[in-house]
PDB file of N, CA and C in Angstrom:
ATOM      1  N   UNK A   1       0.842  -1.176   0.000  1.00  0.00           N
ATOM      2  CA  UNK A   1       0.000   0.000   0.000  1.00  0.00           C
ATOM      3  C   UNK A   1       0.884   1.234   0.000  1.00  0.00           C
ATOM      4  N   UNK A   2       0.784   1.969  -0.527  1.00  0.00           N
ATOM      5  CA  UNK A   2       1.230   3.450  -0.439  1.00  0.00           C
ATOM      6  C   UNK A   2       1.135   4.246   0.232  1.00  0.00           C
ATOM      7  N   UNK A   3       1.807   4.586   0.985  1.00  0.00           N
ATOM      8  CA  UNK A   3       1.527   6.109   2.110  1.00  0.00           C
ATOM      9  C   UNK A   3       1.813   6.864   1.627  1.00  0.00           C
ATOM     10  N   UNK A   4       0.806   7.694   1.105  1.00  0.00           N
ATOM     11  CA  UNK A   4       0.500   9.192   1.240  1.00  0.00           C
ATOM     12  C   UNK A   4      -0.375  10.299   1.988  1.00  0.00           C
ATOM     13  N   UNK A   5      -0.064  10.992   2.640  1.00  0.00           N
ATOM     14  CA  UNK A   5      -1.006  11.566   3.327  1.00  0.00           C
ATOM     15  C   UNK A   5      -0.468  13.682   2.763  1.00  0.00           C
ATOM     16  N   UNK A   6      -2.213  13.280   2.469  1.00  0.00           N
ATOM     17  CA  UNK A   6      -2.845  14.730   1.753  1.00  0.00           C
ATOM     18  C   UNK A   6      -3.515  15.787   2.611  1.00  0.00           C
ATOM     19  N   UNK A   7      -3.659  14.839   3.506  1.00  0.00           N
ATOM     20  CA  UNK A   7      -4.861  15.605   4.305  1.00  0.00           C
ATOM     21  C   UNK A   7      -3.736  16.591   5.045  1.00  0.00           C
ATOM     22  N   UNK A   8      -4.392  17.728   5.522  1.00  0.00           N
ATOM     23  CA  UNK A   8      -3.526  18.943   5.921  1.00  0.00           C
ATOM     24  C   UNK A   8      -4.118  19.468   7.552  1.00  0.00           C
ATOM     25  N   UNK A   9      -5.365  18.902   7.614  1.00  0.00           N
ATOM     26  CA  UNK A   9      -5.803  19.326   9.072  1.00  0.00           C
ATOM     27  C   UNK A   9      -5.046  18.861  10.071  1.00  0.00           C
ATOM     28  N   UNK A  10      -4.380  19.174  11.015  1.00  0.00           N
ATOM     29  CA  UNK A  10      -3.837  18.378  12.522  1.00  0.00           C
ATOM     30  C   UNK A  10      -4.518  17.653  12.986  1.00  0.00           C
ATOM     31  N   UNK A  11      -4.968  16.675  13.457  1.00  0.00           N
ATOM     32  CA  UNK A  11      -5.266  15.909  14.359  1.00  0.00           C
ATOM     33  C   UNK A  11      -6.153  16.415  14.991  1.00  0.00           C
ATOM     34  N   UNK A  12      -7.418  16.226  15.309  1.00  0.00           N
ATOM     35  CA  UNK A  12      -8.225  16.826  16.410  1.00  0.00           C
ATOM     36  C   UNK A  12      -7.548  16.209  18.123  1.00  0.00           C
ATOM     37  N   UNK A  13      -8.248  16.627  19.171  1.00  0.00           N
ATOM     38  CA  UNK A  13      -7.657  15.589  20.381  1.00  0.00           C
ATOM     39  C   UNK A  13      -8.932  14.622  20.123  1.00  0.00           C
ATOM     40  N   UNK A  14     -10.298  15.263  20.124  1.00  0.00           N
ATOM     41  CA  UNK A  14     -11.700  14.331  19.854  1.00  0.00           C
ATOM     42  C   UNK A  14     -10.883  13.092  18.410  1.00  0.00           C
ATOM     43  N   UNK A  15     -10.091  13.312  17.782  1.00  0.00           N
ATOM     44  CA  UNK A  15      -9.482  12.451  16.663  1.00  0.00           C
ATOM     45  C   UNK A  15      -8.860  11.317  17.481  1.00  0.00           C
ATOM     46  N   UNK A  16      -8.122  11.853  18.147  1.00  0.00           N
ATOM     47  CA  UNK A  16      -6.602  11.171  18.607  1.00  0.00           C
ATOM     48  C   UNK A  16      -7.244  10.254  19.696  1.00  0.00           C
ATOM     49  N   UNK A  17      -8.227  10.994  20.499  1.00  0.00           N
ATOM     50  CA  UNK A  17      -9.103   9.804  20.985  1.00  0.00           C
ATOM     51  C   UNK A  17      -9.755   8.776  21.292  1.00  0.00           C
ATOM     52  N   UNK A  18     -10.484   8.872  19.819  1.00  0.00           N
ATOM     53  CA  UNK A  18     -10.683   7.649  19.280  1.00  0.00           C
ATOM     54  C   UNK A  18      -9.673   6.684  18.589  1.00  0.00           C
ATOM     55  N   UNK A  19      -8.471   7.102  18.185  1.00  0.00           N
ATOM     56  CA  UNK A  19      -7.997   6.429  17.324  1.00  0.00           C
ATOM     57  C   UNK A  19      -6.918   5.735  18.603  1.00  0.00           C
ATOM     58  N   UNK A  20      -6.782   6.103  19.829  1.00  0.00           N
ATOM     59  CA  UNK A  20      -6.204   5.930  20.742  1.00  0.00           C
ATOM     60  C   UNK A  20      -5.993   4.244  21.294  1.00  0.00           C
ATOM     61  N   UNK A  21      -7.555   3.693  21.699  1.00  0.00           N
ATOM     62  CA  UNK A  21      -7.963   2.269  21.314  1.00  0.00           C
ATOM     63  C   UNK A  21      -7.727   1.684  20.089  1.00  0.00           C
ATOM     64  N   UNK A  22      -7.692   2.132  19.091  1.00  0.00           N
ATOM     65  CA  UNK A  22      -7.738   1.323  18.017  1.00  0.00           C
ATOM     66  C   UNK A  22      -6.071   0.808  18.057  1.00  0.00           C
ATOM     67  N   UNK A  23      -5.578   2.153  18.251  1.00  0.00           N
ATOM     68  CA  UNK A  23      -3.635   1.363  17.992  1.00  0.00           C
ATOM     69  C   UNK A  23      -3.462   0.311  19.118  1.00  0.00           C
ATOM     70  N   UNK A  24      -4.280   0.754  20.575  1.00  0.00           N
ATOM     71  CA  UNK A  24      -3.432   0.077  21.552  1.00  0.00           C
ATOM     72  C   UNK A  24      -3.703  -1.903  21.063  1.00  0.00           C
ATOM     73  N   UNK A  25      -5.125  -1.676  20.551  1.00  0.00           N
ATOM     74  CA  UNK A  25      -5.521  -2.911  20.414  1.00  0.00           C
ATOM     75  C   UNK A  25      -4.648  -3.819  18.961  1.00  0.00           C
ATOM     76  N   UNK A  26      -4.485  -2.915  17.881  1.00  0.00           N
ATOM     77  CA  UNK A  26      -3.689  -3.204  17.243  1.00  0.00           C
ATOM     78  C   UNK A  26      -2.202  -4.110  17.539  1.00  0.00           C
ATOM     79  N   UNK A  27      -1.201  -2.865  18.522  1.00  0.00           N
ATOM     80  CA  UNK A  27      -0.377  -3.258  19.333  1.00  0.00           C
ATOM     81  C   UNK A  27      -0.655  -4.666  20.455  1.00  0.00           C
ATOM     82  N   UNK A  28      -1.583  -4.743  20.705  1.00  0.00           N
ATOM     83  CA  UNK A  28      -1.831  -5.734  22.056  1.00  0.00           C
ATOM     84  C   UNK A  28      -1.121  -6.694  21.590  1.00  0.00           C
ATOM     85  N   UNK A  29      -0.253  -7.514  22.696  1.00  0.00           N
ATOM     86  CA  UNK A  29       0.097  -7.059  24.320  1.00  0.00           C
ATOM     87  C   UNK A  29       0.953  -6.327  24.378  1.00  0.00           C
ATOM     88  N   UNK A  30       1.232  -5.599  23.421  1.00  0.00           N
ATOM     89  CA  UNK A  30       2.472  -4.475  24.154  1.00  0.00           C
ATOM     90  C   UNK A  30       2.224  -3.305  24.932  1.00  0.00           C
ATOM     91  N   UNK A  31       2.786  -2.628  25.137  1.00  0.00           N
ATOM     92  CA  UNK A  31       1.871  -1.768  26.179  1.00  0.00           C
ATOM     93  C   UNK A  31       3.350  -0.610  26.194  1.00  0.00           C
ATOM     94  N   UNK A  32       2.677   0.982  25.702  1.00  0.00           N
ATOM     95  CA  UNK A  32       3.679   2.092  25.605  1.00  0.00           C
ATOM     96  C   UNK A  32       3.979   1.872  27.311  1.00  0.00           C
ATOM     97  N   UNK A  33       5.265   2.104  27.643  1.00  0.00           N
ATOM     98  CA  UNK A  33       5.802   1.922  28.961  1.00  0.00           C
ATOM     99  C   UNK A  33       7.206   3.569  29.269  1.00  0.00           C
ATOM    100  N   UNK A  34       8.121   3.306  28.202  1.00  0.00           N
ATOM    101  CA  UNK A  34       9.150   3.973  28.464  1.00  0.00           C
ATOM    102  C   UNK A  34       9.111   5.386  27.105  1.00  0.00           C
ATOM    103  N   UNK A  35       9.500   6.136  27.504  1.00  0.00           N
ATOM    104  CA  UNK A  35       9.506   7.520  26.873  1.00  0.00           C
ATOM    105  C   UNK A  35       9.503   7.269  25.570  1.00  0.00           C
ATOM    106  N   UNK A  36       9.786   6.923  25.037  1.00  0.00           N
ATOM    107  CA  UNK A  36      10.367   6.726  23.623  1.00  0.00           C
ATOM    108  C   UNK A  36       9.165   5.824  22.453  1.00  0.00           C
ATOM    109  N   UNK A  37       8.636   4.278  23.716  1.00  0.00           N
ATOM    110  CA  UNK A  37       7.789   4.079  23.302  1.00  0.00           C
ATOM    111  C   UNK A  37       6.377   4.938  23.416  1.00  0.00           C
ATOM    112  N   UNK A  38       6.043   5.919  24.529  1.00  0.00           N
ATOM    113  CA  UNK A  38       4.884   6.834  24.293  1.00  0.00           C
ATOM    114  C   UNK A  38       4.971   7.764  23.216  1.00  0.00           C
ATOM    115  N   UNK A  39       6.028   8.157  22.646  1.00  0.00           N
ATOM    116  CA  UNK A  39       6.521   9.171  21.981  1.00  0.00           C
ATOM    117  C   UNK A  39       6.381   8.421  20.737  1.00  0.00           C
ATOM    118  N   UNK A  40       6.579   7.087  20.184  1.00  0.00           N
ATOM    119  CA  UNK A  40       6.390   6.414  19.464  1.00  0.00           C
ATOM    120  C   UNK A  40       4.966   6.143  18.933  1.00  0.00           C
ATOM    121  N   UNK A  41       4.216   5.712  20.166  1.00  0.00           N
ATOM    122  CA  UNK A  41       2.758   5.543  20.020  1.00  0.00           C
ATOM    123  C   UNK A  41       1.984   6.701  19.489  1.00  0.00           C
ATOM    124  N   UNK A  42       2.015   8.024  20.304  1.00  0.00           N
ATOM    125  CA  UNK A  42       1.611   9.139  19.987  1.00  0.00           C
ATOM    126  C   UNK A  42       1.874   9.855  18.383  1.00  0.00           C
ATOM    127  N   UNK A  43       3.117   9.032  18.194  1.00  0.00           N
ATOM    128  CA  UNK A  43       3.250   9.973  16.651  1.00  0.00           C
ATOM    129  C   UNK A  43       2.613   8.701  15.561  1.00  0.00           C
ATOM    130  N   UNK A  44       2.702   7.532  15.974  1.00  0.00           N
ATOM    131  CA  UNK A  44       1.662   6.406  15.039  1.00  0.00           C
ATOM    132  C   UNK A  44       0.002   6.795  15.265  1.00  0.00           C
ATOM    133  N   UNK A  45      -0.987   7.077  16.643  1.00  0.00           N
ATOM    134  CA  UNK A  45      -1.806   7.622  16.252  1.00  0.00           C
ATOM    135  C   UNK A  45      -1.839   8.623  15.315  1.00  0.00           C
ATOM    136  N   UNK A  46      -1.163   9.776  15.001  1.00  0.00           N
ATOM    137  CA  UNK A  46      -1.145  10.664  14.470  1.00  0.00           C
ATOM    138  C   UNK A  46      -1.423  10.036  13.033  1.00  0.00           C
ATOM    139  N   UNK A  47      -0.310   9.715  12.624  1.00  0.00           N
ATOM    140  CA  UNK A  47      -0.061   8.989  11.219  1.00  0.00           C
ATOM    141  C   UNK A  47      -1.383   8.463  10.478  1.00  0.00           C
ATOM    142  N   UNK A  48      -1.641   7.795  11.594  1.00  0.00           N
ATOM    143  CA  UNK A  48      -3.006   6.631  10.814  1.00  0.00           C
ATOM    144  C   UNK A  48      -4.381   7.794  11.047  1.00  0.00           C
ATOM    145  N   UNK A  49      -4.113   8.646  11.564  1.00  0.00           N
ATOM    146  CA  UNK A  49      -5.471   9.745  11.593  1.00  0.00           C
ATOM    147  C   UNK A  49      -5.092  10.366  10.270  1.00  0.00           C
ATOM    148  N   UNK A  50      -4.281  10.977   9.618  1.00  0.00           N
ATOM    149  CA  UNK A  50      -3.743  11.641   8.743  1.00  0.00           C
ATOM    150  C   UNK A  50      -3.924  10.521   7.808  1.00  0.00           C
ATOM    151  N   UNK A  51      -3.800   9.230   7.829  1.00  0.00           N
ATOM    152  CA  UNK A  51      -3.762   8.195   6.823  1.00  0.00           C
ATOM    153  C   UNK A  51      -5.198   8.116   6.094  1.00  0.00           C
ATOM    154  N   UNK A  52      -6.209   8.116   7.089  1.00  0.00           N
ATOM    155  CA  UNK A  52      -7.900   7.536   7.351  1.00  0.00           C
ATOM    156  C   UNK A  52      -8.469   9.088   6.434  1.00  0.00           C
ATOM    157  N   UNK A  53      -7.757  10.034   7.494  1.00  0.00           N
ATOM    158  CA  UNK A  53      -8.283  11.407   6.486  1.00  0.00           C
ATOM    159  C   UNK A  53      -8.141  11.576   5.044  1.00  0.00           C
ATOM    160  N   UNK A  54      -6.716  11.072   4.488  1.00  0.00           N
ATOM    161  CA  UNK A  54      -6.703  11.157   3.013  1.00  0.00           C
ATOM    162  C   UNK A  54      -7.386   9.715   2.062  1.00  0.00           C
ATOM    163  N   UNK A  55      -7.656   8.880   2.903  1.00  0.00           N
ATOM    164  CA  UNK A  55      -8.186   7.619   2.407  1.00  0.00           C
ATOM    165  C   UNK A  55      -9.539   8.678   2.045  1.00  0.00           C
ATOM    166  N   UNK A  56      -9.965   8.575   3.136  1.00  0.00           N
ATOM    167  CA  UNK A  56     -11.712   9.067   3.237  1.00  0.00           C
ATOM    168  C   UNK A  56     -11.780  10.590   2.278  1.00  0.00           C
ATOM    169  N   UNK A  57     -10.658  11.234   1.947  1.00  0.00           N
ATOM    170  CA  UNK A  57     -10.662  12.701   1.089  1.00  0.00           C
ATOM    171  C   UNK A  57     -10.666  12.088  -0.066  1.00  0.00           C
ATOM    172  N   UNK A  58      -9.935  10.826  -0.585  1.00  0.00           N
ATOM    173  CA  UNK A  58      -9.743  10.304  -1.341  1.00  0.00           C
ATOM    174  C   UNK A  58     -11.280   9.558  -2.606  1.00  0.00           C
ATOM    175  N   UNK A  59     -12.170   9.265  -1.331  1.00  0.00           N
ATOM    176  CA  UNK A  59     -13.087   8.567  -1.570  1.00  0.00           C
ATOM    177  C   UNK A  59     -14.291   9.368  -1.283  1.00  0.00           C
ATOM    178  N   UNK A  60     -14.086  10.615  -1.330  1.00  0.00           N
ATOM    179  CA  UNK A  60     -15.137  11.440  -1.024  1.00  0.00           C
ATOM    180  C   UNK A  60     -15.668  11.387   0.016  1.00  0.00           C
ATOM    181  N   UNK A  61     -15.025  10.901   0.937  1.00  0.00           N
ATOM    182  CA  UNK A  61     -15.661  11.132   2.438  1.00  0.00           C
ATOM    183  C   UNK A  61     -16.994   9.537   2.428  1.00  0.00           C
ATOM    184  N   UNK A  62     -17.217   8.803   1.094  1.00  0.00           N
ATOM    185  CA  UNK A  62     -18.095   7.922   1.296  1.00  0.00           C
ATOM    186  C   UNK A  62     -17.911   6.874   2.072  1.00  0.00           C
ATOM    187  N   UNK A  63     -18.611   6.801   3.383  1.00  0.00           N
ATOM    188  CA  UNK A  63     -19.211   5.459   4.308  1.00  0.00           C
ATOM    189  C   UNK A  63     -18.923   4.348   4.226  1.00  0.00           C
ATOM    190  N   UNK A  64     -18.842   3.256   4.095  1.00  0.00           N
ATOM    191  CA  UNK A  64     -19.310   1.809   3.401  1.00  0.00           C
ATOM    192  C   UNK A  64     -19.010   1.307   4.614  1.00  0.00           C
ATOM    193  N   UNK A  65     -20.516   0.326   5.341  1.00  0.00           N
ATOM    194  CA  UNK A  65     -20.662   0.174   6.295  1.00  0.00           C
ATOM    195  C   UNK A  65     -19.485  -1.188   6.360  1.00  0.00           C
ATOM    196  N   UNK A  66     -19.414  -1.530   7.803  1.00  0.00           N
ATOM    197  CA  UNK A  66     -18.636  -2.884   7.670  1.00  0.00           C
ATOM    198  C   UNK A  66     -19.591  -4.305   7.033  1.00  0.00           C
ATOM    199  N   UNK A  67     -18.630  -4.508   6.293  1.00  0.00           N
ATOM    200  CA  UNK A  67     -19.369  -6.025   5.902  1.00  0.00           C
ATOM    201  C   UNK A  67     -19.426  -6.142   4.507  1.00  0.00           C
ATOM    202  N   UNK A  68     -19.275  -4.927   3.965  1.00  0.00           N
ATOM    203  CA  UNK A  68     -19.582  -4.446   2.333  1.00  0.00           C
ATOM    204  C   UNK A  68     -18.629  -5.089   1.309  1.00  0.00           C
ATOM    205  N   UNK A  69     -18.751  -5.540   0.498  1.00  0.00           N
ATOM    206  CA  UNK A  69     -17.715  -6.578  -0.184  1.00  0.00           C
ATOM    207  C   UNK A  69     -17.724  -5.472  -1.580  1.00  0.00           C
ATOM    208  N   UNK A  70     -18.770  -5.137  -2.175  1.00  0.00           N
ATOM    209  CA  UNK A  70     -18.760  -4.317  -3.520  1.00  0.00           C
ATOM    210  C   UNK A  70     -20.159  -4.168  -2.991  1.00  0.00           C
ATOM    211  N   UNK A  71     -19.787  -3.182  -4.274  1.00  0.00           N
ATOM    212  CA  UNK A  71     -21.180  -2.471  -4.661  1.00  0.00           C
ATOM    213  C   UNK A  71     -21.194  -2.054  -6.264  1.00  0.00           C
ATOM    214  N   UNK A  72     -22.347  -1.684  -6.957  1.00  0.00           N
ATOM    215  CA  UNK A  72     -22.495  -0.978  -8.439  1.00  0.00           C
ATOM    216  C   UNK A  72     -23.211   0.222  -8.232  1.00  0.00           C
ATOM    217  N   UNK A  73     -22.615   0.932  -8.550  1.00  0.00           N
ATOM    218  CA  UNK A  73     -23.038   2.439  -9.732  1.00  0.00           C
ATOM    219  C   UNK A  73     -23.565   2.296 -10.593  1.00  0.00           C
ATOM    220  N   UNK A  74     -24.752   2.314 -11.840  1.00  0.00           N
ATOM    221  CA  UNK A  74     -24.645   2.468 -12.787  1.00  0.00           C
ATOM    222  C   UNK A  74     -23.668   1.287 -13.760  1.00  0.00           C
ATOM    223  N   UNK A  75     -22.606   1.223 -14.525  1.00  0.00           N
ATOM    224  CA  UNK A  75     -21.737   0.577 -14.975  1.00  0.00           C
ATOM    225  C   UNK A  75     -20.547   0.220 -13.996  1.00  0.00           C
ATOM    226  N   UNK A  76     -20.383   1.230 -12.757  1.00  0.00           N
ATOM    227  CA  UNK A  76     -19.409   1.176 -12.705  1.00  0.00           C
ATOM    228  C   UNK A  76     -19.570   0.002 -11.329  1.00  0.00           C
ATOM    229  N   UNK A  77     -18.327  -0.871 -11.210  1.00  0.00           N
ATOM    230  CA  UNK A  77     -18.652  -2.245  -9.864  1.00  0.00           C
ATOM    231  C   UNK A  77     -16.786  -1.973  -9.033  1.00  0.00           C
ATOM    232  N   UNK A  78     -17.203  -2.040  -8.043  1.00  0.00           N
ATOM    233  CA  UNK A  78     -16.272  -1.712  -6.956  1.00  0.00           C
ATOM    234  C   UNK A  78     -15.922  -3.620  -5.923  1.00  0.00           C
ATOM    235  N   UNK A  79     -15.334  -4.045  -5.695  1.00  0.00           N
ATOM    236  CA  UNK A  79     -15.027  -5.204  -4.631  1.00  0.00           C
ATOM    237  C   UNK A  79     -13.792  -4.785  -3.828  1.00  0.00           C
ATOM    238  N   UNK A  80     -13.910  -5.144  -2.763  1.00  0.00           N
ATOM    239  CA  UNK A  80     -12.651  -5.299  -1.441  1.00  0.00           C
ATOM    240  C   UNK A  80     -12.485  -6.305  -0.874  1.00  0.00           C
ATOM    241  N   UNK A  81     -11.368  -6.494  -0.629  1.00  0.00           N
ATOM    242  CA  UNK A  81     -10.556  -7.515   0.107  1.00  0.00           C
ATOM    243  C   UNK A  81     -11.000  -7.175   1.452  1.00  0.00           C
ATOM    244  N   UNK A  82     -11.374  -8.862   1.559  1.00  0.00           N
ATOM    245  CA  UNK A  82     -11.730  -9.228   3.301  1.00  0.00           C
ATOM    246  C   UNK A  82     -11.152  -8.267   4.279  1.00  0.00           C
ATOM    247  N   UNK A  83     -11.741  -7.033   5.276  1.00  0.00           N
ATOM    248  CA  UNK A  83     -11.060  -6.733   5.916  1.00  0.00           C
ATOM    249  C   UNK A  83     -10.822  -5.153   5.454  1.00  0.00           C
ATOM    250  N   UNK A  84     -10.596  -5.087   4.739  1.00  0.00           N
ATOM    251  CA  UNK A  84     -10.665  -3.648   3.987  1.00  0.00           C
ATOM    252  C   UNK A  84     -11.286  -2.355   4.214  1.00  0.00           C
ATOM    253  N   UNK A  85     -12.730  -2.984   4.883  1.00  0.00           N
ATOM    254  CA  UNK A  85     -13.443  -1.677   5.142  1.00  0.00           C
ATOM    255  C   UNK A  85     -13.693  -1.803   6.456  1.00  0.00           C
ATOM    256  N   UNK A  86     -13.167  -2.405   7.608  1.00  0.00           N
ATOM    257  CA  UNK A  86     -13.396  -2.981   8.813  1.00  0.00           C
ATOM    258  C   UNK A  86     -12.743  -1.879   9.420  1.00  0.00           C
ATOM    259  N   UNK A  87     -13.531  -0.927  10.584  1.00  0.00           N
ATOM    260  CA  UNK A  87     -12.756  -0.149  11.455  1.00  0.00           C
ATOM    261  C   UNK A  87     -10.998  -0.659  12.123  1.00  0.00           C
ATOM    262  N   UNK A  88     -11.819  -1.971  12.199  1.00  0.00           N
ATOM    263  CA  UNK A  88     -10.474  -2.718  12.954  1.00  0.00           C
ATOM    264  C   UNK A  88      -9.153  -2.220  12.129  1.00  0.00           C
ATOM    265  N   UNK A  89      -7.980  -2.322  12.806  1.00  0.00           N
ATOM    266  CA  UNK A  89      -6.864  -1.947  12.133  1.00  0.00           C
ATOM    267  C   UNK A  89      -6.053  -3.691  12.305  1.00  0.00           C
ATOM    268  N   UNK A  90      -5.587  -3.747  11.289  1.00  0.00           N
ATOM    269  CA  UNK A  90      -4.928  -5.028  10.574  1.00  0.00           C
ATOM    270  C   UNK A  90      -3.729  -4.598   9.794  1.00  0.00           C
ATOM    271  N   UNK A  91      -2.502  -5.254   9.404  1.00  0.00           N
ATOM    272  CA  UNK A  91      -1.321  -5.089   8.610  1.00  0.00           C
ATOM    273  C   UNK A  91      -1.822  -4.860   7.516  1.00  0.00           C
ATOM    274  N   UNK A  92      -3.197  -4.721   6.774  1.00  0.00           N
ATOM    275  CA  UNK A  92      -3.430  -4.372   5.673  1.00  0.00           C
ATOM    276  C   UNK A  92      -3.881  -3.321   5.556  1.00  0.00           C
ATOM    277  N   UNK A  93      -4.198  -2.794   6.916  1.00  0.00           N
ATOM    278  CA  UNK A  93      -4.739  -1.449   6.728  1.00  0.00           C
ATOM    279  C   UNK A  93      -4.533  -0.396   8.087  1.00  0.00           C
ATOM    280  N   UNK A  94      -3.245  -0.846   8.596  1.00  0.00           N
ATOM    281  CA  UNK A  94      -2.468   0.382   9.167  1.00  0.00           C
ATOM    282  C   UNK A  94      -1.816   1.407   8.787  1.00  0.00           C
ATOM    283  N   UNK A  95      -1.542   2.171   8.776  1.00  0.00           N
ATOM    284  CA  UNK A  95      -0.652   3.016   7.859  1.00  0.00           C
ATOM    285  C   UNK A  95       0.694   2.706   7.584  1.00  0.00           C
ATOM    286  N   UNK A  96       1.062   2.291   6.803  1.00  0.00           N
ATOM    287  CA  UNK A  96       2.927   2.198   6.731  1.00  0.00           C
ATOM    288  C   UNK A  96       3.619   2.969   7.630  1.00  0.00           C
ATOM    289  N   UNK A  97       3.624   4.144   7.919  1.00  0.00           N
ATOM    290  CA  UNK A  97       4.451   4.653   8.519  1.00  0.00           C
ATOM    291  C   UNK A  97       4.396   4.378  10.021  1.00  0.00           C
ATOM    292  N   UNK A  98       3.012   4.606  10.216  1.00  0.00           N
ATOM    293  CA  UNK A  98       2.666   4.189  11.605  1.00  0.00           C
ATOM    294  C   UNK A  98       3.274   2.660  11.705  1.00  0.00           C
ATOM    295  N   UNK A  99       2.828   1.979  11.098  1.00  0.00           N
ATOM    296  CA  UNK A  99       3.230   0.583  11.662  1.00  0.00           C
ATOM    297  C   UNK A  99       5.388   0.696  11.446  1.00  0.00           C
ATOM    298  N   UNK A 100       5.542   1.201  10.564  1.00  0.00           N
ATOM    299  CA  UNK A 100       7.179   1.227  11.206  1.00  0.00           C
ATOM    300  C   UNK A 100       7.671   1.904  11.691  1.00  0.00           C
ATOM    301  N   UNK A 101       6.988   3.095  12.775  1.00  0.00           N
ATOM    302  CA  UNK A 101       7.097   3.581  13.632  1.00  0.00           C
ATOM    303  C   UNK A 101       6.688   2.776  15.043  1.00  0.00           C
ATOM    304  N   UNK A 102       5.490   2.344  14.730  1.00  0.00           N
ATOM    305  CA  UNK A 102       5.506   0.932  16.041  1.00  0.00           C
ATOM    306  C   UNK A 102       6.564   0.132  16.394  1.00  0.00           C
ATOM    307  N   UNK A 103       6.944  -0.365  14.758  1.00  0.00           N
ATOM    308  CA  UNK A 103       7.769  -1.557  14.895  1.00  0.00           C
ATOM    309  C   UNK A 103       8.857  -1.035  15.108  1.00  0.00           C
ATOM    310  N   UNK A 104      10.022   0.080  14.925  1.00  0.00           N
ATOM    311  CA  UNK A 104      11.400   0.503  15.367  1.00  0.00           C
ATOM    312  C   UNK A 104      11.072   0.373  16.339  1.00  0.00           C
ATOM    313  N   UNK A 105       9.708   1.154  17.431  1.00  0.00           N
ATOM    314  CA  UNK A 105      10.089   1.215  19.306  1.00  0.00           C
ATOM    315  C   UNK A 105       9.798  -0.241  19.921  1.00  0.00           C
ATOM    316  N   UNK A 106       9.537  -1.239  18.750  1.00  0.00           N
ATOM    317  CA  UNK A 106       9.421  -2.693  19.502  1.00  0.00           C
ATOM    318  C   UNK A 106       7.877  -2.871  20.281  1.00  0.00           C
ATOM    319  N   UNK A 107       7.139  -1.862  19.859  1.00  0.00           N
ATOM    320  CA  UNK A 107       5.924  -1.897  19.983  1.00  0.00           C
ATOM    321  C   UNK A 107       5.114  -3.343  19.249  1.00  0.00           C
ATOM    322  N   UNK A 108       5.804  -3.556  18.398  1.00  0.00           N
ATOM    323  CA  UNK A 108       4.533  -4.925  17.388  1.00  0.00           C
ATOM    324  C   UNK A 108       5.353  -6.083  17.983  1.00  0.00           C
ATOM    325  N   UNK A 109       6.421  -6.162  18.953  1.00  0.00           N
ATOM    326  CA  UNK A 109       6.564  -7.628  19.443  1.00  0.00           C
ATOM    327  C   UNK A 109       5.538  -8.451  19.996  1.00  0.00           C
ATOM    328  N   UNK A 110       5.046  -9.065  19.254  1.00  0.00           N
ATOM    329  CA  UNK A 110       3.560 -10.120  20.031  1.00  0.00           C
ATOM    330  C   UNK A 110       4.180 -11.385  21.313  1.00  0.00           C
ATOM    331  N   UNK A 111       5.213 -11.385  21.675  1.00  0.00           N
ATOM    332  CA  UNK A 111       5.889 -11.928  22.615  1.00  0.00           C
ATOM    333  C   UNK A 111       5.175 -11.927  23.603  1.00  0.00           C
ATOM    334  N   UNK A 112       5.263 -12.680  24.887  1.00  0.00           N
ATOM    335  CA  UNK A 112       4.946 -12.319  26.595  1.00  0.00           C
ATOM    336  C   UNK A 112       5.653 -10.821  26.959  1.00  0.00           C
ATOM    337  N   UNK A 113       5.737  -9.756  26.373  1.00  0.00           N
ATOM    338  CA  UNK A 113       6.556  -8.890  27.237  1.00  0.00           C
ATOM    339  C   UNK A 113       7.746  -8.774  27.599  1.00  0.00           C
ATOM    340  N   UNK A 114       8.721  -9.866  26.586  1.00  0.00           N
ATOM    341  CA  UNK A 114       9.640 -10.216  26.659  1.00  0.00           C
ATOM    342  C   UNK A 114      10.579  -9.071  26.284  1.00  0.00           C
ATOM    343  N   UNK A 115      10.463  -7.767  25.659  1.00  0.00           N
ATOM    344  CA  UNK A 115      11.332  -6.899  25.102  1.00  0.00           C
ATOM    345  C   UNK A 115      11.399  -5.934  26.935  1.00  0.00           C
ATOM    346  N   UNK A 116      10.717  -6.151  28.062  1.00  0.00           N
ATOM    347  CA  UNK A 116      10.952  -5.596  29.537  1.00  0.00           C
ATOM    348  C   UNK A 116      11.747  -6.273  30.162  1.00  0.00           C
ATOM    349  N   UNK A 117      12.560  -5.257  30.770  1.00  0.00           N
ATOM    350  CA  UNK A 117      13.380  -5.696  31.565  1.00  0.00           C
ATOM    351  C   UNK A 117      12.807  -6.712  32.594  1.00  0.00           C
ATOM    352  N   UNK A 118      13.394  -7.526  33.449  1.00  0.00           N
ATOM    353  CA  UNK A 118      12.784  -8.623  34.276  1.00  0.00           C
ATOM    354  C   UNK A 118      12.291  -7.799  35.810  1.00  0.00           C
ATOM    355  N   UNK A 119      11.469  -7.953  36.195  1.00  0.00           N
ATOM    356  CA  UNK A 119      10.473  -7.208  37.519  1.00  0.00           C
ATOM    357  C   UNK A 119      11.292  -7.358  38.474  1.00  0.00           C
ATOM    358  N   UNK A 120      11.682  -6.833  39.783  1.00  0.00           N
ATOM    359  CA  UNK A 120      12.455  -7.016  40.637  1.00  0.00           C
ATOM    360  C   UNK A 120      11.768  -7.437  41.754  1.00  0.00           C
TER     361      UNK A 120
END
């Protein structure tokens, strides 16, 4: 997929909000802990808000509820890949940047928690 982002508005906080759950769950089980990883997390929400905005500028701002596989216009016929139009965020539809901004702070290790130091 291509990252480009067109969209020019900042981030709302009502934005960053919502999109707040969506990364952590994305990420799960990792969990922002040390400076670098909050600083990490915070600039991947960003990304994928800026991502969703030029998708959706892209597409005229049109809806398509979850579940929607295609639809027709007139002549014209549209289909998506499983997953595609699903709020959920998936490797197919995170933002590139965001997700290798996750992945440098070791945020996408799906491990036990293994990238923390051991508890004392």
């Amino acid at each position: 997929m291509i990252d480009m982002h067109t969209a020019t508005v900042p981030p709302t906080d009502a934005e960053r909000a919502l999109m707040k759950p969506r990364i952590k769950a994305f990420i799960f089980p990792s969990i922002p802990r040390l400076d670098y990883e909050i600083t990490a997390f915070n600039e991947a929400v960003d990304l994928q808000i800026m991502h969703e905005k030029t998708l959706a500028e892209k597409a005229g701002d049109i809806e398509l509820p979850d579940g929607v596989k295609s639809f027709d216009i007139g002549e014209f016929s549209m289909s998506f890949e499983d997953g595609a139009t699903s709020s959920r965020l998936t490797k197919k539809t995170i933002c590139p940047s965001a997700y290798g901004v996750l992945l440098e702070a070791g945020l996408m290790y799906k491990g036990v928690e293994g990238r923390l130091t051991a508890w004392r």
